[in-house]
Protein backbone atom coordinates (compact mmCIF):
# COMPACT_ATOMS: atom_id res chain seq x y z
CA UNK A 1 195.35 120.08 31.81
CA UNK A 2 197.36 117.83 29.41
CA UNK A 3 195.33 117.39 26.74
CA UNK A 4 196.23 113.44 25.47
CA UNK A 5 194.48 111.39 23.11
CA UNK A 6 194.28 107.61 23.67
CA UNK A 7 192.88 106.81 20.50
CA UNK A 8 192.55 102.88 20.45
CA UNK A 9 192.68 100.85 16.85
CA UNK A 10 191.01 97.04 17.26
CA UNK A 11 191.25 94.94 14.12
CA UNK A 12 187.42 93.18 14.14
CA UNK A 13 187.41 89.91 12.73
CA UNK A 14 187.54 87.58 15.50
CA UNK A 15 185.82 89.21 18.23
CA UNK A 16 182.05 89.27 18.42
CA UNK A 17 180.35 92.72 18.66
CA UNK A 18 179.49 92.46 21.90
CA UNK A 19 183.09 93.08 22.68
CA UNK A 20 183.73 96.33 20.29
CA UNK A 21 180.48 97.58 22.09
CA UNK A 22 182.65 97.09 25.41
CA UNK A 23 185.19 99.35 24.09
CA UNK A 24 183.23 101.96 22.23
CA UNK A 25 181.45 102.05 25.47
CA UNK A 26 184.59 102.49 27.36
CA UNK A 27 185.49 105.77 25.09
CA UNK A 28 181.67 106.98 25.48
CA UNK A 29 182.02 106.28 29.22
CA UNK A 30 185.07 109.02 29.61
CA UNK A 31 182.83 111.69 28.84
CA UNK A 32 179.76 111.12 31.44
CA UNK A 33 182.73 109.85 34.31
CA UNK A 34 186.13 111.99 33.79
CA UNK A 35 184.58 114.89 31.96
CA UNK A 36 186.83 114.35 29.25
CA UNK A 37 186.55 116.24 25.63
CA UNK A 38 184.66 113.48 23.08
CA UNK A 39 188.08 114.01 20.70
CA UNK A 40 190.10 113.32 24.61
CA UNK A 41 189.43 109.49 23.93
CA UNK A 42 188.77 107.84 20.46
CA UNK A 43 188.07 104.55 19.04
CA UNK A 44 188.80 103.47 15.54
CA UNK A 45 188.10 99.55 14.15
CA UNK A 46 188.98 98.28 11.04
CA UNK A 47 186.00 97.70 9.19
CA UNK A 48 183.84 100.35 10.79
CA UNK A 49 180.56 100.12 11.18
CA UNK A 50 180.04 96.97 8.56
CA UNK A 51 181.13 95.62 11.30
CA UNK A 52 178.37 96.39 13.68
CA UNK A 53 175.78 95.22 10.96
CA UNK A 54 173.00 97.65 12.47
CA UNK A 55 169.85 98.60 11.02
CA UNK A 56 170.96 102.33 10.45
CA UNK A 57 173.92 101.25 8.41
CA UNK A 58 177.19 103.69 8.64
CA UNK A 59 176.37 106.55 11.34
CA UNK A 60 179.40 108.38 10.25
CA UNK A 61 177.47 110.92 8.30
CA UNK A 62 176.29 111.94 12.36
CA UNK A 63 179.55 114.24 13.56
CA UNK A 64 183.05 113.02 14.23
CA UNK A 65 182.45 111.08 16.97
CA UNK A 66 180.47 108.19 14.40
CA UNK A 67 183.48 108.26 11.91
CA UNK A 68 184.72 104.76 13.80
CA UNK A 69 186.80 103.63 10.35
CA UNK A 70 190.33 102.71 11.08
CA UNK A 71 190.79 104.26 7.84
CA UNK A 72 189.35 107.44 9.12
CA UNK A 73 192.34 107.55 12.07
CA UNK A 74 194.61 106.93 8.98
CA UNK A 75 193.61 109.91 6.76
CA UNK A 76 192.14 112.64 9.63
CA UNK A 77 194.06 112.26 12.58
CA UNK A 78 197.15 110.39 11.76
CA UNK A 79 199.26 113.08 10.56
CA UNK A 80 198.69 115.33 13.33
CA UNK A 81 199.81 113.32 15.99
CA UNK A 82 202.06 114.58 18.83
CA UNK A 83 204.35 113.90 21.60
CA UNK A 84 201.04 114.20 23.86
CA UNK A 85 199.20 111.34 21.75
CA UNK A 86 199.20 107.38 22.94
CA UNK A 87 197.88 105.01 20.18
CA UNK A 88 197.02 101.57 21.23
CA UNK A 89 196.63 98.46 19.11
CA UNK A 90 194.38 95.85 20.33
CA UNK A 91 194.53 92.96 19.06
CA UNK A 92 193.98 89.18 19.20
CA UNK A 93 196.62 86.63 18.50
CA UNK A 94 194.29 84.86 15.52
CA UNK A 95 193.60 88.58 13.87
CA UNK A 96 196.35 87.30 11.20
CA UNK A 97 193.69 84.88 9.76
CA UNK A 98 192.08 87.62 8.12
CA UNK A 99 194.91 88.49 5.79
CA UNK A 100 193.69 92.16 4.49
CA UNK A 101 192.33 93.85 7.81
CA UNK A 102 195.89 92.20 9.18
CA UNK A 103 197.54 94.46 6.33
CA UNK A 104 195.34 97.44 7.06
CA UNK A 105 196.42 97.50 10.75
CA UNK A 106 200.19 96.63 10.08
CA UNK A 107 200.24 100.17 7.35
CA UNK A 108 198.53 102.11 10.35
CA UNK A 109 200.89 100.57 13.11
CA UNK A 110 204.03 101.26 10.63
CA UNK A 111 202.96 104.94 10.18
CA UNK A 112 202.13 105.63 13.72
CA UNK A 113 205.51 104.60 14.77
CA UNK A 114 207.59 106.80 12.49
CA UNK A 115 205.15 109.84 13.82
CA UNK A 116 206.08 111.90 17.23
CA UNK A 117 203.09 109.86 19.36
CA UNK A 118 204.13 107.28 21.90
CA UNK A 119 202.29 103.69 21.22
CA UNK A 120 201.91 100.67 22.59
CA UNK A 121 200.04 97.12 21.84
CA UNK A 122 197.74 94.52 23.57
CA UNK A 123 197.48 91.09 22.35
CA UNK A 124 195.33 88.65 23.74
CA UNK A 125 196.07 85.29 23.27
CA UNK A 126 196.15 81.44 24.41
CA UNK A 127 198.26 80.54 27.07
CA UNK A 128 200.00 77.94 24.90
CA UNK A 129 200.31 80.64 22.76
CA UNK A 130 202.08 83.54 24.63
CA UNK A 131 205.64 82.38 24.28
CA UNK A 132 205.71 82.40 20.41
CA UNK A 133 203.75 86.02 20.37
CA UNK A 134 205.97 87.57 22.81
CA UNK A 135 209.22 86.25 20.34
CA UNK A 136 206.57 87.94 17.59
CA UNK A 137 206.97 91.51 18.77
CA UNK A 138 210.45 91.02 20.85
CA UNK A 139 211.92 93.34 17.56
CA UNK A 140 209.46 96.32 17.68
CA UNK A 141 210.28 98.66 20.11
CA UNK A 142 206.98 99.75 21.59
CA UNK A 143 205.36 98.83 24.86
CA UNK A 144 203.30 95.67 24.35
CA UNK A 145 201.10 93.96 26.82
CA UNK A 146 200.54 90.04 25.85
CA UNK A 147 197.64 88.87 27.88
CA UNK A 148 197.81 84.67 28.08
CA UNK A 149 194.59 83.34 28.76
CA UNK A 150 194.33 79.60 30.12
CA UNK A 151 190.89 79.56 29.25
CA UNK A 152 189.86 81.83 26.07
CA UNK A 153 186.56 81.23 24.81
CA UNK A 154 183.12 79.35 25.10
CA UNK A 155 181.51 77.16 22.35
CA UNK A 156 184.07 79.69 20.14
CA UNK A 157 182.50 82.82 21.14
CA UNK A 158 185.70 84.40 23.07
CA UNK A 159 184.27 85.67 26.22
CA UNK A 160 187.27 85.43 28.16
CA UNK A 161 189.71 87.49 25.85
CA UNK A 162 186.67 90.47 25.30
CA UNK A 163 186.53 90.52 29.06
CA UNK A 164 190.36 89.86 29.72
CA UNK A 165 190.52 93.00 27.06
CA UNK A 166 187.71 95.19 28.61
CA UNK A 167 189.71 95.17 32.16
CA UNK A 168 192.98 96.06 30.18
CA UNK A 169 191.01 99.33 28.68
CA UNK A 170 189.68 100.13 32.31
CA UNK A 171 193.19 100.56 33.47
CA UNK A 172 194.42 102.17 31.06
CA UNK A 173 191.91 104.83 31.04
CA UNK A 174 190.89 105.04 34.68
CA UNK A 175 195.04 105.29 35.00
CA UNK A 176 195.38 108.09 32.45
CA UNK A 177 192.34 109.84 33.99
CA UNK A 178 193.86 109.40 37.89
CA UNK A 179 197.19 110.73 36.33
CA UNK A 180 195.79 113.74 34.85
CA UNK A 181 193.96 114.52 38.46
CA UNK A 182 190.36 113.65 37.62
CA UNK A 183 190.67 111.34 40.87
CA UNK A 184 191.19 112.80 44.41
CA UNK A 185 190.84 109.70 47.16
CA UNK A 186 189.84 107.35 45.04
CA UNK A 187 186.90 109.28 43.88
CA UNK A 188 186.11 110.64 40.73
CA UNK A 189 186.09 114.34 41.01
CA UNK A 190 185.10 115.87 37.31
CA UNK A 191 181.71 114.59 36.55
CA UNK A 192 179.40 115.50 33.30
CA UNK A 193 176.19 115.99 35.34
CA UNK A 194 173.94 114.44 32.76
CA UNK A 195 171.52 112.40 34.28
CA UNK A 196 169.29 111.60 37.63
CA UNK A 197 172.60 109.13 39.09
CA UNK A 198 175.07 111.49 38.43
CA UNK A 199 173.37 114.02 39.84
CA UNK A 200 172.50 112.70 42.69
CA UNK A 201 176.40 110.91 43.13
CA UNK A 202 178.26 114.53 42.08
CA UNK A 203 176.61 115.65 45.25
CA UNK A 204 177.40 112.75 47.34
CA UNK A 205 181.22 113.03 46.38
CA UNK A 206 181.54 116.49 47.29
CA UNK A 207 179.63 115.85 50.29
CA UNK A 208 182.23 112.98 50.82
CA UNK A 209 185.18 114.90 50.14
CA UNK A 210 184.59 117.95 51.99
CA UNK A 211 182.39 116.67 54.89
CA UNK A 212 179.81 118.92 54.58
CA UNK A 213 176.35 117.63 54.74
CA UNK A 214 174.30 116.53 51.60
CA UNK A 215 171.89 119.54 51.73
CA UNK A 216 175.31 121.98 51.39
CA UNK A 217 176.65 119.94 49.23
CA UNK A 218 173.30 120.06 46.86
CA UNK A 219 173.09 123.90 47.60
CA UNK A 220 177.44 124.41 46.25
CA UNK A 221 176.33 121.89 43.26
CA UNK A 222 173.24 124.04 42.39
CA UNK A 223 175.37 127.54 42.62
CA UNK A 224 178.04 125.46 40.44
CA UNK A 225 175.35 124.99 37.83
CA UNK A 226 173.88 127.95 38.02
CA UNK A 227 176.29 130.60 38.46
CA UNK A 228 175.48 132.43 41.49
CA UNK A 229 175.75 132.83 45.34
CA UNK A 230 172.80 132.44 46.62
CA UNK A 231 170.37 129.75 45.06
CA UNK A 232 166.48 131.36 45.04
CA UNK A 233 162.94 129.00 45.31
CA UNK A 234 162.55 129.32 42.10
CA UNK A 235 165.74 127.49 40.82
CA UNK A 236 164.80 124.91 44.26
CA UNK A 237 161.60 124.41 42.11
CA UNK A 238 162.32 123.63 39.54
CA UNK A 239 162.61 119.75 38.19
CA UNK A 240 165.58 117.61 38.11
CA UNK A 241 165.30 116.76 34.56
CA UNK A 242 165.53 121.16 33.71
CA UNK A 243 168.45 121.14 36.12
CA UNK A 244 169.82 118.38 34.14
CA UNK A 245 169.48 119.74 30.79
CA UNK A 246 171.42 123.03 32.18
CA UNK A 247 174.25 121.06 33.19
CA UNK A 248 174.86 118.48 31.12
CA UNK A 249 176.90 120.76 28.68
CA UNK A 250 178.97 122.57 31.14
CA UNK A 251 182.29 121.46 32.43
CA UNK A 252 184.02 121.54 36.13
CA UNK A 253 180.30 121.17 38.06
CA UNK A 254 181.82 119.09 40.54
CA UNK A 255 185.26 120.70 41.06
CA UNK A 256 183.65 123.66 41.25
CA UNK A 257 181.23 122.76 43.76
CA UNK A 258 184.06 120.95 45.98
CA UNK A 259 185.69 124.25 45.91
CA UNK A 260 182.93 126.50 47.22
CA UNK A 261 181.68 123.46 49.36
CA UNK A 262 185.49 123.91 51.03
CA UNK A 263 184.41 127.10 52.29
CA UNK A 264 187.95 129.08 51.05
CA UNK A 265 186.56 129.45 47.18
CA UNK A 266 184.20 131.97 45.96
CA UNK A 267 183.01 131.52 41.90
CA UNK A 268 184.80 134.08 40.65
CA UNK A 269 187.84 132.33 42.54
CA UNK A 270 186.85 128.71 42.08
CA UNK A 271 186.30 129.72 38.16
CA UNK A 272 189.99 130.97 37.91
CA UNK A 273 191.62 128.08 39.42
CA UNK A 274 189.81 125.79 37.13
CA UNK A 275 191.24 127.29 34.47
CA UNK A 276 194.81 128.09 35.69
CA UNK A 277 195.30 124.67 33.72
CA UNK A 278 196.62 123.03 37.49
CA UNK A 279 195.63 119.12 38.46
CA UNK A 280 192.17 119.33 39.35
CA UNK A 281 193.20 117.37 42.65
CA UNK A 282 195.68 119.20 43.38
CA UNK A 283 193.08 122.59 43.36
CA UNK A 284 191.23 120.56 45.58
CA UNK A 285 193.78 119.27 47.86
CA UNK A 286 194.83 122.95 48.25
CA UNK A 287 191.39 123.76 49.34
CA UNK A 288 190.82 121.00 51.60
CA UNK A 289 194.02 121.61 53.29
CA UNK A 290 194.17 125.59 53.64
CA UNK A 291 191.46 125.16 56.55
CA UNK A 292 193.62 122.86 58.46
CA UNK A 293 197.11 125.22 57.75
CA UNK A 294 198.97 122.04 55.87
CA UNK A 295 200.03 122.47 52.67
């Protein structure tokens, strides 16, 4: 699997924090809904967690995935970045007002475009607007997204553009995810099984996908999570939250129980495809379609 970081930079200023939580969330999400790697999808904002102006103060101290400084993409990751890395400005149109986070992003942006990554932007902005910030950016060549908003914000909290922003991270990620074959018919096939729903919907999809019944498809999800053939009472026993804590750290539950659910995969088998480093849809596609002789 293509291993490609979308690592997202936001300057703050003039968005509330209800809207960075929308896109921290939308990183966090990637884990629990693609089974992505936590370093797979990253989000840095200018100003960290001052920002944020929690009781805890800065959680960076907490592992990598806390460090949320823009300044932390700029001295850890920044020089490493690849052909296989996308970096992605966000940004609103009135961000200049604050001249030193402006600078901050503008030395970041600079640097990431003389590196191997690909890039792009997002600006959100007034309608009235959108003419003068497309001129703006007509000279850098990167892909940039303006996003012209007749109606932008309420009593000046800008609802409109953290929502208008919070669909454009959706796509990109759900499309990045989709492209990298975490999706097969429009469902999402590489769950982290780490609580009750997702439980219970990883063995609905691969009940969906493979038309077997929901008591199969439980049975193939249990021998995913457990490693074995045949599931005894005593793993039937025990309680959803044990089950839970087994598989919330292991990867390709749901792929893997697709494939045995397909009938043409044992786990020794189903194990080896998963890690061939082929589209997890295509694996599956394979499987669905080997009982019905089309390729």
């Amino acid at each position: 699997h293509t291993h490609t970081h979308r690592i997202y930079t936001h300057k703050h200023t003039h968005f509330s924090v209800d809207f960075l939580g929308d896109r921290l969330m939308d990183q966090s999400e990637m884990v629990d809904t693609y089974g992505c790697r936590l370093d797979e999808v990253q989000a840095f904002v200018v100003g960290g967690w001052d920002v944020f102006h929690n009781s805890e103060g800065d959680l960076s101290s907490r592992g990598g995935s806390f460090a949320l400084d823009a300044t932390t993409f700029e001295s850890k990751y920044l020089a490493n970045l690849t052909a296989k890395d996308l970096v992605i400005f966000l940004r609103n149109d009135s961000d200049r007002q604050d001249a030193e986070a402006w600078a901050t992003l503008q030395r970041i942006e600079d640097k990431v475009a003389g590196s191997a990554a690909r890039y792009g932007k997002v600006t959100v902005c007034q309608r009235e607007r959108a003419s003068s910030v497309r001129a703006c950016v007509a000279s850098r060549c990167i892909s940039h997204a303006v996003v012209a908003l007749t109606h932008y914000d309420v009593d000046t909290i800008p609802v409109y553009a953290e929502f208008a922003l919070k669909l454009v991270l959706n796509v990109i990620t759900t499309g990045a995810n989709v492209m990298k074959g975490a999706v097969y018919g429009n469902r999402m096939i590489n769950l982290t099984v780490s609580n009750n729903k997702l439980y219970h919907r990883s063995a609905e999809i691969v009940s969906l996908l493979t038309g077997v019944s929901g008591a199969v498809a439980e049975e193939c999800l249990l021998r995913a999570i457990y490693r074995c053939d045949k599931i005894d009472e005593a793993v039937r026993q025990l309680p959803l939250s044990t089950v839970i804590e087994k598989a919330t750290p292991m990867t390709f539950i749901v792929p893997r129980a697709a494939l045995l659910a397909t009938g043409h995969h044992t786990l020794q088998s189903a194990h080896a495809a998963l890690h061939s480093g082929q589209r997890l849809r295509d694996l599956l596609r394979a499987a669905l379609n080997a009982g019905t002789g089309t390729q």
